[in-house]
C-alpha atoms as a PDB file:
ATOM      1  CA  UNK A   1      -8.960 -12.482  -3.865  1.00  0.00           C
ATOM      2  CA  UNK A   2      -7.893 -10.202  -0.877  1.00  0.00           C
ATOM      3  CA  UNK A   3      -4.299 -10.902  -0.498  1.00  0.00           C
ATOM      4  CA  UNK A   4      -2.822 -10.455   2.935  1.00  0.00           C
ATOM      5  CA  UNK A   5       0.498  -9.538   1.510  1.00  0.00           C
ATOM      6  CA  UNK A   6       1.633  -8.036  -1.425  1.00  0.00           C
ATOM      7  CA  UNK A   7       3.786  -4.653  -3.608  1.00  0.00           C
ATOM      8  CA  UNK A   8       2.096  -1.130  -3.707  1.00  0.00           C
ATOM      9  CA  UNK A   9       3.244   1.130  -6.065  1.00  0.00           C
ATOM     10  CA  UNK A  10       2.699   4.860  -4.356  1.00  0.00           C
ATOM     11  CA  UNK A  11       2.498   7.788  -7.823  1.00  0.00           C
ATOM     12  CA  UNK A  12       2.884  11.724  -7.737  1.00  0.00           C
ATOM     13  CA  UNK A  13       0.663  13.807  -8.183  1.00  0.00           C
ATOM     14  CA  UNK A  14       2.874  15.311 -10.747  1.00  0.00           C
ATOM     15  CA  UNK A  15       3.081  13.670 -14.472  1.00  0.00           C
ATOM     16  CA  UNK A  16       5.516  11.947 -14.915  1.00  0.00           C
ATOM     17  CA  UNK A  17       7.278  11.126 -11.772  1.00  0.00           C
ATOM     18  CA  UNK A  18       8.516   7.663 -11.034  1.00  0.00           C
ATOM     19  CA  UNK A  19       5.903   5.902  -9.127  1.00  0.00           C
ATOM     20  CA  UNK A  20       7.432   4.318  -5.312  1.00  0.00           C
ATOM     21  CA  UNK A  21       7.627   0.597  -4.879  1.00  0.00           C
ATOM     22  CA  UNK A  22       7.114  -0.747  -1.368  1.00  0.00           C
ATOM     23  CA  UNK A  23       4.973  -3.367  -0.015  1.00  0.00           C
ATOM     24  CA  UNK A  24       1.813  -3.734   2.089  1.00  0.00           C
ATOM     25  CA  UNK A  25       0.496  -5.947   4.842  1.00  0.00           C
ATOM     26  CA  UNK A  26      -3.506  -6.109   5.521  1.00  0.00           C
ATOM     27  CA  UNK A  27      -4.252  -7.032   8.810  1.00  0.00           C
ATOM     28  CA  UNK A  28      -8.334  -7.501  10.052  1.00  0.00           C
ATOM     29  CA  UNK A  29      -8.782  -5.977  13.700  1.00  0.00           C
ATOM     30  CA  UNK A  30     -11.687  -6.828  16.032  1.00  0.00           C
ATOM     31  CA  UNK A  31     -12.254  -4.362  18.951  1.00  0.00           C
ATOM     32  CA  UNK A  32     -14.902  -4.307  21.791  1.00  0.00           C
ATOM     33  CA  UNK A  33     -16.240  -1.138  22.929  1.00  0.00           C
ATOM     34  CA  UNK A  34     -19.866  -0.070  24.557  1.00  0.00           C
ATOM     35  CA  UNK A  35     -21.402  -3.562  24.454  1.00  0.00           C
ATOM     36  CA  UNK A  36     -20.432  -3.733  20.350  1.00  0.00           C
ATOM     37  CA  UNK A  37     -17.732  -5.852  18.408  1.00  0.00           C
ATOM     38  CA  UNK A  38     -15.836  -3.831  15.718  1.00  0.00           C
ATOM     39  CA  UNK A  39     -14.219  -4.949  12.907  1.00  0.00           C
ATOM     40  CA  UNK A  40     -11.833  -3.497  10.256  1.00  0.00           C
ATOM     41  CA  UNK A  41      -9.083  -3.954   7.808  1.00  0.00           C
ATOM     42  CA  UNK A  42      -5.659  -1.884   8.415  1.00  0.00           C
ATOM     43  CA  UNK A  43      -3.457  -1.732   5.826  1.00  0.00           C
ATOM     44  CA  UNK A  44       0.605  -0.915   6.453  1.00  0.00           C
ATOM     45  CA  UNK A  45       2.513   0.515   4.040  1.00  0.00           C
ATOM     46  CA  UNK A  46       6.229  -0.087   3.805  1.00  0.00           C
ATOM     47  CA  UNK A  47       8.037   2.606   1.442  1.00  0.00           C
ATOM     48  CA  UNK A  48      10.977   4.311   1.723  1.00  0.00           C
ATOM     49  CA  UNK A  49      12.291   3.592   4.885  1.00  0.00           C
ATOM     50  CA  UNK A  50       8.671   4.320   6.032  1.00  0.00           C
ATOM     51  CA  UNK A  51       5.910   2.287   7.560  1.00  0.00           C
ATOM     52  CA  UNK A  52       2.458   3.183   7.540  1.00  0.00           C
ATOM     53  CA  UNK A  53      -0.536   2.384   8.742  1.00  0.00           C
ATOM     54  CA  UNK A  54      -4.193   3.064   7.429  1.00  0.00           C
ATOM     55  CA  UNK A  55      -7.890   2.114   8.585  1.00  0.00           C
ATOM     56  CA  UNK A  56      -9.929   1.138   5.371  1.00  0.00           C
ATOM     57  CA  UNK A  57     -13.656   2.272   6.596  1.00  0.00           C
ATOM     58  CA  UNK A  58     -16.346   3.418   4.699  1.00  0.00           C
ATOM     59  CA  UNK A  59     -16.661   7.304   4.068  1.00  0.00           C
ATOM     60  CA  UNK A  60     -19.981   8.533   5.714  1.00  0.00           C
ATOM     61  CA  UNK A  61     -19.438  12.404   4.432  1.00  0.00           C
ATOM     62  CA  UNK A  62     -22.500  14.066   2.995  1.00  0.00           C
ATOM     63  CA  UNK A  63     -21.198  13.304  -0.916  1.00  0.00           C
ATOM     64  CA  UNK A  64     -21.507   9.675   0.283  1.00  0.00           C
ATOM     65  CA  UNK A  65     -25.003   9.361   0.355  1.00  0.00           C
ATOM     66  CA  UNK A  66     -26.070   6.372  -2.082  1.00  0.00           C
ATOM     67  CA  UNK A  67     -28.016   3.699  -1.588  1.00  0.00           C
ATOM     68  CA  UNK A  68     -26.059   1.803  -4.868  1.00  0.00           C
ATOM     69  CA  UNK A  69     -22.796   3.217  -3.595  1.00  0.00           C
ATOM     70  CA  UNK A  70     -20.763   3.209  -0.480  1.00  0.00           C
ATOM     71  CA  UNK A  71     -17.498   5.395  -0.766  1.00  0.00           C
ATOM     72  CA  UNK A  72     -14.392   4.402   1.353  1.00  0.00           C
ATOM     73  CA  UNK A  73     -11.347   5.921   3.152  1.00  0.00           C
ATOM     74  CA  UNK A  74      -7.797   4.947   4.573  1.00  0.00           C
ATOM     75  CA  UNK A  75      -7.417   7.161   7.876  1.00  0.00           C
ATOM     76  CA  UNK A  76      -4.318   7.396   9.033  1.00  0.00           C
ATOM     77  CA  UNK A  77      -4.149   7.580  12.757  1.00  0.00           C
ATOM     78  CA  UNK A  78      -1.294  10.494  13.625  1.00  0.00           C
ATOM     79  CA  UNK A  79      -1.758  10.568  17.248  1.00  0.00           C
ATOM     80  CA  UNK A  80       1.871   9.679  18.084  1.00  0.00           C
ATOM     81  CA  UNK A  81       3.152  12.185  15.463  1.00  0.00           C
ATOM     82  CA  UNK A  82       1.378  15.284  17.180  1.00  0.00           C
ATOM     83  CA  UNK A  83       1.441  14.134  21.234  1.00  0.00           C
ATOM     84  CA  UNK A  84       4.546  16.158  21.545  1.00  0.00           C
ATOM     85  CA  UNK A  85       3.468  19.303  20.349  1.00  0.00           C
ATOM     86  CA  UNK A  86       0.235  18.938  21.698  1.00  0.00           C
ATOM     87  CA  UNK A  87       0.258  16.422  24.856  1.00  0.00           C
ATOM     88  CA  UNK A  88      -3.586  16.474  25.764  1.00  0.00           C
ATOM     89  CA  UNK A  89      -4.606  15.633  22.056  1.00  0.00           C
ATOM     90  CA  UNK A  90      -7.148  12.369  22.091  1.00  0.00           C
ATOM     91  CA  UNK A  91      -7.202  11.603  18.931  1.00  0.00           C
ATOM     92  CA  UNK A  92      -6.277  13.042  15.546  1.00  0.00           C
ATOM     93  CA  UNK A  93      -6.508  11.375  11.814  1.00  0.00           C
ATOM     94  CA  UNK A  94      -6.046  12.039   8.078  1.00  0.00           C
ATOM     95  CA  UNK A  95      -8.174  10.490   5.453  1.00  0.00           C
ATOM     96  CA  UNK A  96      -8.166   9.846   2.251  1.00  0.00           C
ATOM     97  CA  UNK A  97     -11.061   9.456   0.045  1.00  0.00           C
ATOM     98  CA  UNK A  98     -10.931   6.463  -2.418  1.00  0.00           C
ATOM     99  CA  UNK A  99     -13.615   6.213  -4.172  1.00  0.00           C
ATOM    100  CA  UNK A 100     -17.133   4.747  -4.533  1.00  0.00           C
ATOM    101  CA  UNK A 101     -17.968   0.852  -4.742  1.00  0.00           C
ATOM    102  CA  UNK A 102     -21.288  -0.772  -6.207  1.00  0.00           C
ATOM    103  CA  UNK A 103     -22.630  -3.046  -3.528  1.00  0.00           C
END
């Protein structure tokens, strides 16, 4: 089951803090670009007055390498964040590491 809606509960890094509740949308995106179709899951995040959006995509660092394996990310695209401090940036992301899945 890969729910389109749903609650995400966001935790410290610190013991013991009280984990934030918000909710999520998933969303699948097809793009077109050099004679290729591209697909991927974004996932928004809605917390604290905040709403977020992340890429899922799989990790292709150099710790990734498994044939068993394949380790994901959510990049977050901060493009819009940045563009005022620095107008000619193209692009410009943040990524989290989540973890490897048997496939």
């Amino acid at each position: 089951m890969n729910p389109l809606k749903g609650l995400v509960y966001i935790y410290s890094e610190t013991y013991g803090k009280k984990s934030i509740e918000g909710t999520f949308e998933r969303r699948a995106t097809y793009k077109e670009g050099g004679g290729q179709i591209v697909s991927y899951d974004t996932y928004t995040l809605h917390y604290n007055g905040l709403n977020r959006t992340f890429i899922f995509m799989e990790y292709k660092g150099i710790a990734a390498q498994s044939v068993e394996h394949h380790t994901y990310q959510l990049a977050e695209d901060l493009k819009e964040q940045y563009k005022t401090d620095y107008p000619n940036v193209e692009d410009i992301y943040t990524s989290q590491v989540i973890g490897s899945m048997y496939q």
